[in-house]
C-alpha atoms as a PDB file:
ATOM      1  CA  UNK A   1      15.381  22.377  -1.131  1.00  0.00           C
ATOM      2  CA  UNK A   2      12.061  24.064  -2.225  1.00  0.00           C
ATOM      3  CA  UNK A   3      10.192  21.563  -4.369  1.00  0.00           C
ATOM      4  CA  UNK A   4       8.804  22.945  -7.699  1.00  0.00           C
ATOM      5  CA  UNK A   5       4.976  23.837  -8.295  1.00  0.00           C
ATOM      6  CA  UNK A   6       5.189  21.088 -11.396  1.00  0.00           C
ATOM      7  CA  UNK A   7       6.347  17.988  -8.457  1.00  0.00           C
ATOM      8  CA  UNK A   8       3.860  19.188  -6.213  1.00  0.00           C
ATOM      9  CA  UNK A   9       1.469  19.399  -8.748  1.00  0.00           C
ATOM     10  CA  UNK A  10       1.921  15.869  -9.869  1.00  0.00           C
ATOM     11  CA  UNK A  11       1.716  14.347  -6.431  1.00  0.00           C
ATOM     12  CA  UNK A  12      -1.445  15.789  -5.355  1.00  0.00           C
ATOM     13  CA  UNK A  13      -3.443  14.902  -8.579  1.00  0.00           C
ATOM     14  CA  UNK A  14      -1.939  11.201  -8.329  1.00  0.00           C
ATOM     15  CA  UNK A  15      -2.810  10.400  -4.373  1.00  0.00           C
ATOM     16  CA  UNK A  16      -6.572   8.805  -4.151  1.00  0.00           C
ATOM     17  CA  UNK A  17      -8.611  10.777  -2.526  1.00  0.00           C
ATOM     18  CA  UNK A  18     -11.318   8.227  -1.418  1.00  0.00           C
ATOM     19  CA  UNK A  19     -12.565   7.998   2.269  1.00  0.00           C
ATOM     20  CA  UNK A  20     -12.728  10.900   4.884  1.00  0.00           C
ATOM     21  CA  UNK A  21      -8.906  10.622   6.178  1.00  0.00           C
ATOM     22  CA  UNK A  22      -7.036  13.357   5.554  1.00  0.00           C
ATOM     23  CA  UNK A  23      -3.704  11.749   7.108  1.00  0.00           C
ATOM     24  CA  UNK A  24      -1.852  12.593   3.670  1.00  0.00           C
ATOM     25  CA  UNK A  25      -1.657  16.320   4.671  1.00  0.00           C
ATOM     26  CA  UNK A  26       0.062  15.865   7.725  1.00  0.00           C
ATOM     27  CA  UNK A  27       2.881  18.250   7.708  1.00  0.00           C
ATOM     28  CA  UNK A  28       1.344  19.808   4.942  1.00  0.00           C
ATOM     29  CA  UNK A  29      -1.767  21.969   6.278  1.00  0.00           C
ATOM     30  CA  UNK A  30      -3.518  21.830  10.272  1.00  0.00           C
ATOM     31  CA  UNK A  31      -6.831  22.441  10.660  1.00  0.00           C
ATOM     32  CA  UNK A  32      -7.606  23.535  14.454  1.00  0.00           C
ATOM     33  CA  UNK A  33     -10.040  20.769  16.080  1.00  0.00           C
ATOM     34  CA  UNK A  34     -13.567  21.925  18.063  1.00  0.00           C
ATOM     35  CA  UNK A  35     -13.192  21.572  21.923  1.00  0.00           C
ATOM     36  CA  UNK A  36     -16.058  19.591  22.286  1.00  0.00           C
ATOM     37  CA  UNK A  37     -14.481  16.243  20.781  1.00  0.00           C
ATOM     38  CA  UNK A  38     -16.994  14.976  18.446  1.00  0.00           C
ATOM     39  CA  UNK A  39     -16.060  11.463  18.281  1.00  0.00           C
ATOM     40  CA  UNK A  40     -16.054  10.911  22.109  1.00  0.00           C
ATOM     41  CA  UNK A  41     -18.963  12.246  22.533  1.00  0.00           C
ATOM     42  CA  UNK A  42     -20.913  10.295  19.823  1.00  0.00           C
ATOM     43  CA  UNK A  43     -18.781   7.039  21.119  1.00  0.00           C
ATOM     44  CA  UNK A  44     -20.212   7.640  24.207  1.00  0.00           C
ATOM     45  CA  UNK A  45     -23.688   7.573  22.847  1.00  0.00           C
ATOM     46  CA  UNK A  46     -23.046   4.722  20.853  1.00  0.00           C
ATOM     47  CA  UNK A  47     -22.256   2.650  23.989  1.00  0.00           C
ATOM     48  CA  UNK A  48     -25.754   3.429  25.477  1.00  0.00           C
ATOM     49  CA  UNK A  49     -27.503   2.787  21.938  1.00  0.00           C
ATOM     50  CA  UNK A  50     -29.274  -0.556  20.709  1.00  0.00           C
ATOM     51  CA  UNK A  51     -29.482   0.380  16.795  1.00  0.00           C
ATOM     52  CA  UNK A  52     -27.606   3.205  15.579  1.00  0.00           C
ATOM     53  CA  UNK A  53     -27.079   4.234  11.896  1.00  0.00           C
ATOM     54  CA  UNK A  54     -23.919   6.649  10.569  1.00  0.00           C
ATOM     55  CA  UNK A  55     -25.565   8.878   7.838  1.00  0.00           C
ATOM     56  CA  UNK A  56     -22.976   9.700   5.234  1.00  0.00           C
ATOM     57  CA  UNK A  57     -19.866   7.591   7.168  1.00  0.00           C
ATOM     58  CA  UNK A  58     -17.019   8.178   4.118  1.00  0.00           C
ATOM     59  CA  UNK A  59     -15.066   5.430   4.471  1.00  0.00           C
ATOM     60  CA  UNK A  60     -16.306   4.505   7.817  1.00  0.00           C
ATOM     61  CA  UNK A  61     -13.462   5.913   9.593  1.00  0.00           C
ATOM     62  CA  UNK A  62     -15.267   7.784  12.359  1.00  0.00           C
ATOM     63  CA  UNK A  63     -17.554   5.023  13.217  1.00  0.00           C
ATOM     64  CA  UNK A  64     -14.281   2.690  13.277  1.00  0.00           C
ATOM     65  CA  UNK A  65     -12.722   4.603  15.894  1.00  0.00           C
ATOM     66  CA  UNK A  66     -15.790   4.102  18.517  1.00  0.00           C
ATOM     67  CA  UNK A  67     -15.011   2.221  21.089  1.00  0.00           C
ATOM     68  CA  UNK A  68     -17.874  -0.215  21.863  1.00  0.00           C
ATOM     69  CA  UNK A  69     -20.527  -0.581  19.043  1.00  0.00           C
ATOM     70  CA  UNK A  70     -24.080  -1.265  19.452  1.00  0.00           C
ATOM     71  CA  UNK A  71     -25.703  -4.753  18.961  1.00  0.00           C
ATOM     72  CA  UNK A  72     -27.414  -3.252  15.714  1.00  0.00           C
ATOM     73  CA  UNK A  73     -25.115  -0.788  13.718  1.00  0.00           C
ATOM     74  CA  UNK A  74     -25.711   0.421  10.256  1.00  0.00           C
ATOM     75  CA  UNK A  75     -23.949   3.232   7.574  1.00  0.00           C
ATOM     76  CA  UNK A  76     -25.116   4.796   4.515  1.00  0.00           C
ATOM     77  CA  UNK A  77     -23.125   5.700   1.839  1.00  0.00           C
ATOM     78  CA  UNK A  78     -23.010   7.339  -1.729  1.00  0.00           C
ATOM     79  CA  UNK A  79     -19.849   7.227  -3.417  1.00  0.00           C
ATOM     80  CA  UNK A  80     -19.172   3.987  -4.311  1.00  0.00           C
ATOM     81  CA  UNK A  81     -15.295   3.838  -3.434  1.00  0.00           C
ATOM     82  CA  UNK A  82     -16.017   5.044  -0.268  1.00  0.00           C
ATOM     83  CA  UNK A  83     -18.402   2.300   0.032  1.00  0.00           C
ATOM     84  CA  UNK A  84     -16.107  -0.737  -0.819  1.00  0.00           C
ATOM     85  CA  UNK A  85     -13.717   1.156   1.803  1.00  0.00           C
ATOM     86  CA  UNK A  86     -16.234   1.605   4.456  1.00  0.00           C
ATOM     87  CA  UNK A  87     -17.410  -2.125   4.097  1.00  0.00           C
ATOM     88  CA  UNK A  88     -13.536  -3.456   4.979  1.00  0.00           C
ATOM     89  CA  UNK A  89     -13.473  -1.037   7.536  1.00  0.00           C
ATOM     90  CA  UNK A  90     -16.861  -1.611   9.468  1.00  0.00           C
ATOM     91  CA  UNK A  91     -17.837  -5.130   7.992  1.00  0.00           C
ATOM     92  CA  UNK A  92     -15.021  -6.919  10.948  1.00  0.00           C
ATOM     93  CA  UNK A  93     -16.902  -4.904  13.438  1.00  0.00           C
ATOM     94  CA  UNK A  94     -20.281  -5.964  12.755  1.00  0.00           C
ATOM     95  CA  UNK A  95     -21.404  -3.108  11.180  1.00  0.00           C
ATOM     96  CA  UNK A  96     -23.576  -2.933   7.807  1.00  0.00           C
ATOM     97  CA  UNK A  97     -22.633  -0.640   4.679  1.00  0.00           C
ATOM     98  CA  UNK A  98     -25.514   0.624   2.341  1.00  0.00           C
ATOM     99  CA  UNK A  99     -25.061   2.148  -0.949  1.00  0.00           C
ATOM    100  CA  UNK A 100     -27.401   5.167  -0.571  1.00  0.00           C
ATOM    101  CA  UNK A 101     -27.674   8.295  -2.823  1.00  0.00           C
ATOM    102  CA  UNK A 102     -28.098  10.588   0.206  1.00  0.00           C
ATOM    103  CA  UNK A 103     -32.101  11.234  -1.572  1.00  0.00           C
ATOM    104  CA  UNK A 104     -34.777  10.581   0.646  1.00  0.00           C
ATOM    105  CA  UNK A 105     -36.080   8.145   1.870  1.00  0.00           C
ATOM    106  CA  UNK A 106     -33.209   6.354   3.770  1.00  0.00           C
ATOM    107  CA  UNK A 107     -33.647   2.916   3.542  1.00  0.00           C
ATOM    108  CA  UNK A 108     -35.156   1.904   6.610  1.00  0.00           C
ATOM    109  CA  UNK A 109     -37.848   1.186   8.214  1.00  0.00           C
ATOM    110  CA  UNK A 110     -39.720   4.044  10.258  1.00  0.00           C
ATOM    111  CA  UNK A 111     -38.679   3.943  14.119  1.00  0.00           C
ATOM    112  CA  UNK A 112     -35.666   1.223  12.941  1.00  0.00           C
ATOM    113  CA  UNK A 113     -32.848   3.261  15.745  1.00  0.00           C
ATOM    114  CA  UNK A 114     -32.591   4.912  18.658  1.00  0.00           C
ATOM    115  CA  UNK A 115     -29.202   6.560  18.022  1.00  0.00           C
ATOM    116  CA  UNK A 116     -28.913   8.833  14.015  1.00  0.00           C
ATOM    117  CA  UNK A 117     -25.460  10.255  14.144  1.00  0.00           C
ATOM    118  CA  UNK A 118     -23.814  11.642  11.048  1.00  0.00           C
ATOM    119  CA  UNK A 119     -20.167  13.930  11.091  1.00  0.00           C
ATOM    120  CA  UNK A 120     -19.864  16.871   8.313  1.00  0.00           C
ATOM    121  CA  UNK A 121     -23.074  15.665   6.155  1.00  0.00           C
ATOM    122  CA  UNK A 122     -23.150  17.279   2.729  1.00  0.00           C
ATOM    123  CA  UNK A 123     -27.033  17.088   3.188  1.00  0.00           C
ATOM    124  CA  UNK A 124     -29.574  16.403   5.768  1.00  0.00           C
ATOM    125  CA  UNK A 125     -32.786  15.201   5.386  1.00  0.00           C
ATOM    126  CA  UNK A 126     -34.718  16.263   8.969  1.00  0.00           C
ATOM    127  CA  UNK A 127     -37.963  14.193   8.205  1.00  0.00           C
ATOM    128  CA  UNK A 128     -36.219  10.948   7.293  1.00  0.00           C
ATOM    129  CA  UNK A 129     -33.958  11.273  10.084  1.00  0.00           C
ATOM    130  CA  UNK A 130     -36.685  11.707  12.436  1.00  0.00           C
ATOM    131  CA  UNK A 131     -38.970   9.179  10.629  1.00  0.00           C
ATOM    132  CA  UNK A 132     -36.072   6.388  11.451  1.00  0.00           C
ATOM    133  CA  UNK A 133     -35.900   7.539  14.648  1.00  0.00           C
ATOM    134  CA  UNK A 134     -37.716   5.761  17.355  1.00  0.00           C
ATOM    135  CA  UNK A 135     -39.965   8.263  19.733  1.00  0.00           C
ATOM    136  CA  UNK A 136     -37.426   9.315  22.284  1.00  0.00           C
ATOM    137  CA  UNK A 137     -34.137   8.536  20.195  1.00  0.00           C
ATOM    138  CA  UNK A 138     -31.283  11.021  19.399  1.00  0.00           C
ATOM    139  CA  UNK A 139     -30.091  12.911  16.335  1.00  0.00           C
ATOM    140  CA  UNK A 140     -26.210  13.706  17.230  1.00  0.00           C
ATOM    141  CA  UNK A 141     -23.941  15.457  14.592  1.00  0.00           C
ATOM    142  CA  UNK A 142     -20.622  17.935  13.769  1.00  0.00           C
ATOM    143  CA  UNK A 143     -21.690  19.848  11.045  1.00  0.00           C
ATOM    144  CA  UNK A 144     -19.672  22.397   8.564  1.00  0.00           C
ATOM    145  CA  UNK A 145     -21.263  25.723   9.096  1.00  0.00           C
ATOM    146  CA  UNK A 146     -21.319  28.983   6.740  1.00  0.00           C
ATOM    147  CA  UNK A 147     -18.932  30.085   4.865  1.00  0.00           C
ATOM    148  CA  UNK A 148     -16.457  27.279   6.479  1.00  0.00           C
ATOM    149  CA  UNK A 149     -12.879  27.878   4.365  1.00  0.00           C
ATOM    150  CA  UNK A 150     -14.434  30.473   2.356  1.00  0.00           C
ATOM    151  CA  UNK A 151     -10.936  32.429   2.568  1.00  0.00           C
ATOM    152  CA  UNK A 152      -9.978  29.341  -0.090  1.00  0.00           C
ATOM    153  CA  UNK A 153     -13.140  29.353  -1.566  1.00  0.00           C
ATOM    154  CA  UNK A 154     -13.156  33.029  -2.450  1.00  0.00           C
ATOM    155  CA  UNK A 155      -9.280  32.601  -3.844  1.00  0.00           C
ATOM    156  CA  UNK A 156     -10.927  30.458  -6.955  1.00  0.00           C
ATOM    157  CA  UNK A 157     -14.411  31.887  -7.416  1.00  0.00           C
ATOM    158  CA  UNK A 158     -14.246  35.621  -6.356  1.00  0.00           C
ATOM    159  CA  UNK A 159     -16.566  37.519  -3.708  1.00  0.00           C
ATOM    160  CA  UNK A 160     -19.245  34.983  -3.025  1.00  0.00           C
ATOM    161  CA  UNK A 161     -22.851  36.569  -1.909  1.00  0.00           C
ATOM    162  CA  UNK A 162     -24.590  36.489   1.056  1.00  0.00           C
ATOM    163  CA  UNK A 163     -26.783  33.968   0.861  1.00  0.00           C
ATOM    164  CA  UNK A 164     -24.293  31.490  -0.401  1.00  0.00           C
ATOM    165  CA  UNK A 165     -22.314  32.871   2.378  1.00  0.00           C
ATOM    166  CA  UNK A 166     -24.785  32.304   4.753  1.00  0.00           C
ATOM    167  CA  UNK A 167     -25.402  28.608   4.311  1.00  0.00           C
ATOM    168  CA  UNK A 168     -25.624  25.838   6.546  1.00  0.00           C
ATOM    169  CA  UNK A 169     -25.637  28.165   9.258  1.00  0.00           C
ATOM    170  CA  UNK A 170     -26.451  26.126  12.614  1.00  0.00           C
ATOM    171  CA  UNK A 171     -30.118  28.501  13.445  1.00  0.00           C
ATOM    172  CA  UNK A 172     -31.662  26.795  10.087  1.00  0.00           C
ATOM    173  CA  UNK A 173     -30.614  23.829  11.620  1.00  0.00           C
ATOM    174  CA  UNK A 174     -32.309  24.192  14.899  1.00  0.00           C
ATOM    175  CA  UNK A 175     -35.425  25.390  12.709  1.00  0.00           C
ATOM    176  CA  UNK A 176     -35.327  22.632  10.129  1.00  0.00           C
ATOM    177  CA  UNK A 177     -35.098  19.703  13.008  1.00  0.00           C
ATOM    178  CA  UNK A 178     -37.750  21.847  14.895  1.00  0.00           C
ATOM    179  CA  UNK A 179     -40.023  21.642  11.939  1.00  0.00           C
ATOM    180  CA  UNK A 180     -39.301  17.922  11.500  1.00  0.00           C
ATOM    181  CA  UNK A 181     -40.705  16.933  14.778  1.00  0.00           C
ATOM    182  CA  UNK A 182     -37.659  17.309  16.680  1.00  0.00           C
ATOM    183  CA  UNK A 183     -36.220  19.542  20.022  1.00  0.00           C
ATOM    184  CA  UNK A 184     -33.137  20.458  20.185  1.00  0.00           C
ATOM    185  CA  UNK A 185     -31.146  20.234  23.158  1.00  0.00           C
ATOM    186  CA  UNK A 186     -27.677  21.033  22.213  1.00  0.00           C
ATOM    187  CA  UNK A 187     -26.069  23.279  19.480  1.00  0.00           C
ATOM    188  CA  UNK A 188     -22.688  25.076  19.380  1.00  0.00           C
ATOM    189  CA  UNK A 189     -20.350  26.477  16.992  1.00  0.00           C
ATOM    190  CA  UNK A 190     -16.760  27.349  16.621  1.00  0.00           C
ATOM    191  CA  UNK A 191     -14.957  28.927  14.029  1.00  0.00           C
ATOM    192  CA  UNK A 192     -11.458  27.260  13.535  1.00  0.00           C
ATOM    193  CA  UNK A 193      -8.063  28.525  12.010  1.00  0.00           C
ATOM    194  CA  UNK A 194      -6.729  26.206   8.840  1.00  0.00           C
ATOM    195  CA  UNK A 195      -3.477  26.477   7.370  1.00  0.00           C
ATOM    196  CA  UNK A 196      -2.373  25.130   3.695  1.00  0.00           C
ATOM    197  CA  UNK A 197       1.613  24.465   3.922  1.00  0.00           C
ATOM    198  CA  UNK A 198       2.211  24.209  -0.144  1.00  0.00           C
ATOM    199  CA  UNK A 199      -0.087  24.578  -3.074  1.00  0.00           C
ATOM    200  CA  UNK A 200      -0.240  20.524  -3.167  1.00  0.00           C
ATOM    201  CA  UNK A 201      -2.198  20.445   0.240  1.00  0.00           C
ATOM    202  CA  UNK A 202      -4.959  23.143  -1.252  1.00  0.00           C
ATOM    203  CA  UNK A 203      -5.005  20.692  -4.807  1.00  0.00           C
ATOM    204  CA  UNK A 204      -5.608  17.389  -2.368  1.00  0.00           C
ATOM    205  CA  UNK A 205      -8.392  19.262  -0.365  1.00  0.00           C
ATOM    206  CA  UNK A 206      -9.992  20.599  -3.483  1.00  0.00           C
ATOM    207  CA  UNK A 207     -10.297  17.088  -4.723  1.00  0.00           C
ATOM    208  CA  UNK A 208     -11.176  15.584  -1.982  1.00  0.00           C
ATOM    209  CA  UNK A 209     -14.343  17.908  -0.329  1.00  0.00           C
ATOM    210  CA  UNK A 210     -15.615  18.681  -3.854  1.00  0.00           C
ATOM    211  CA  UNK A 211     -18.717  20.991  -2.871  1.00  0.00           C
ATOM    212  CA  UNK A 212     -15.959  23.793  -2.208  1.00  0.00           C
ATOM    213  CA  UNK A 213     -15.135  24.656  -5.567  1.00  0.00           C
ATOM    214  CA  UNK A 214     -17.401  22.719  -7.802  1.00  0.00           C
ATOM    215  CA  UNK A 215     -15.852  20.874 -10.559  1.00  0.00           C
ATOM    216  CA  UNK A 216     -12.370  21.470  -9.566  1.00  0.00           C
ATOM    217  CA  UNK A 217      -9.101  20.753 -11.921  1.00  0.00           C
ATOM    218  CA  UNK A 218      -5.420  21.808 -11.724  1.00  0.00           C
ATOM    219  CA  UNK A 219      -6.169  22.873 -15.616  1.00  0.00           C
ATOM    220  CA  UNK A 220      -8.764  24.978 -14.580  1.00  0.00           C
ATOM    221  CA  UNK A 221      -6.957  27.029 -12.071  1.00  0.00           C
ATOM    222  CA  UNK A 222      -3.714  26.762 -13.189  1.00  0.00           C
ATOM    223  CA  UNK A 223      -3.022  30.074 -13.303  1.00  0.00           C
ATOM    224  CA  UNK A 224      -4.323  31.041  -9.474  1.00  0.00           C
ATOM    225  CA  UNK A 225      -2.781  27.632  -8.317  1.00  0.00           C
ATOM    226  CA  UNK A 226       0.782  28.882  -9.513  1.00  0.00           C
ATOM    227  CA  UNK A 227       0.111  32.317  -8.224  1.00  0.00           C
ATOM    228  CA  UNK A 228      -0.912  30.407  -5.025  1.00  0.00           C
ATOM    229  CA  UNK A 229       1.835  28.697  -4.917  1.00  0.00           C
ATOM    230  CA  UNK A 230       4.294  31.979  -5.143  1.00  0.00           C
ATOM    231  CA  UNK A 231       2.393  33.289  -2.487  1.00  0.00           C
ATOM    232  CA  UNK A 232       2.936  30.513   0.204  1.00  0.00           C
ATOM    233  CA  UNK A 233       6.485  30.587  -0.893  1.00  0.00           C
ATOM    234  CA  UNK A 234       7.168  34.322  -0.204  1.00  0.00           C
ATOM    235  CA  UNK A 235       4.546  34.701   2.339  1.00  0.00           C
ATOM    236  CA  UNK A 236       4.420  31.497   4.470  1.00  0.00           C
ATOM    237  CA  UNK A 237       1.017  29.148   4.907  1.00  0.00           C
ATOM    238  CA  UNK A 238      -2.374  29.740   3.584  1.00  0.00           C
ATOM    239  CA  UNK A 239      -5.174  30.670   6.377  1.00  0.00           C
ATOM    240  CA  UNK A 240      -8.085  29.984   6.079  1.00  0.00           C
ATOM    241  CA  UNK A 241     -10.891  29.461   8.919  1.00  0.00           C
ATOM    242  CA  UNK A 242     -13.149  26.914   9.207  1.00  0.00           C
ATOM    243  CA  UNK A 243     -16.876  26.829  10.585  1.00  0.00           C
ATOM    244  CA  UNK A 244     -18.302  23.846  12.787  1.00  0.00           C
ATOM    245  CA  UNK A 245     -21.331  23.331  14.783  1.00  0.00           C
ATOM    246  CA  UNK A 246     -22.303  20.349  16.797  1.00  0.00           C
ATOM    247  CA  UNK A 247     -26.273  19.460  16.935  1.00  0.00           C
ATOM    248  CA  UNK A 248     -28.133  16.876  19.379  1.00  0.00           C
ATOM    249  CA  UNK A 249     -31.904  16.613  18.603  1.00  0.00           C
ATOM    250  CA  UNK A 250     -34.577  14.150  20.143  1.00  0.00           C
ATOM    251  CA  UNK A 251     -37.424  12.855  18.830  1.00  0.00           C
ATOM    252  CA  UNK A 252     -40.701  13.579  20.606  1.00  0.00           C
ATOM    253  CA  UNK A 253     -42.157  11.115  22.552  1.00  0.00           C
ATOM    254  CA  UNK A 254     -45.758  10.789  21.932  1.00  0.00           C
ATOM    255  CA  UNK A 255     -48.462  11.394  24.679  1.00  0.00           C
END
């Protein structure tokens, strides 16, 4: 039996949404993966790494998952439940969580790692990641590119324009860590197909990766949520596409 738009409601605004894993929507919405595997490529660079910080870890769920750590492993984070999580996730493994407010400057000492790696950063600072780098050390994230799930995005907040469109697109990347001091030596992007199963799904993402409809409520969008909701049920699952890029930068080595 169908459930009703009120149940599903209520269960997505009650789940926590804290941490980056997105296990509740499992039979609920699939997001298509990039081919290039971006957490067994960065655990591979973790296992040749001596220091390594995780910029932005969530709950420390990626970094969790590598297999063999480095001696010297930290993680920044800004939301403080996502720190507490991150700390009982990491702590066991010998890594260290700091409370950062994703502001420059990181707090660490210039040249402190060899390895920066950071997955789907809302923000990235290109001269404090290369001023913590050490002269040769790498820069290695997945990054959301433009208009990632903007099919979902437009559904709430109507035509968006270009330039918003056009954000976080992976060539200001290359020029930003250019401009910091670094060279890039590996950047692709795919564009990835999403699906939303039930209106519940689209609420729990919504709350969860906030920057996609700022300030977000069910009373807000009631009306388009319900709508929303008819839709899937007459029309089948929600697409939308999602945008990824994967960047590897080193820091100069001076002559």
């Amino acid at each position: 039996m169908a459930r009703t738009f009120e149940d599903l409601v209520a269960e997505a605004e009650a789940v926590p949404v804290e941490g980056w894993d997105f296990s509740w929507l499992e039979g609920r919405a699939t997001e298509q993966r990039p081919s290039w595997g971006y957490q067994r490529m960065m655990g591979e660079r973790m296992g040749r790494a001596s220091a390594a910080l995780d910029v932005q870890t969530g709950g420390g769920e990626v970094l969790a998952g590598v297999p063999k750590l480095p001696p010297l492993v930290a993680a920044t984070e800004s939301w403080p439940p996502n720190v507490a999580k991150a700390t009982r996730a990491l702590h066991p493994l010998g890594a260290v969580v700091v409370h950062d407010e994703d502001e420059p400057p990181l707090p660490f000492a210039a040249g402190a790692f060899d390895l920066v790696v950071s997955r789907h950063p809302v923000t990235v600072w290109w001269e404090e990641i290369a001023r913590v780098l050490r002269p040769g050390g790498t820069y290695f994230s997945q990054q959301v590119g433009p208009a990632s799930v903007f099919e979902l995005v437009e559904y709430f907040l109507g035509p968006q324009p270009e330039e918003v469109r056009r954000k976080r697109h992976p060539d200001d990347a290359r020029r930003a860590a250019e401009a910091a001091g670094l060279e890039v030596v590996d950047l692709r992007s795919e564009f990835l197909r999403t699906e939303f199963f039930d209106v519940g799904a689209v609420i729990y993402f919504l709350r969860k990766v906030i920057w996609m409809v700022p300030g977000f409520t069910v009373d807000q969008y009631a009306d388009r949520l319900r709508q929303l909701h008819d839709r899937i049920e007459n029309e089948g699952p929600f697409v939308a596409h999602t945008a990824r890029f994967l960047i590897e930068a080193r820091k100069r080595t001076r002559a």
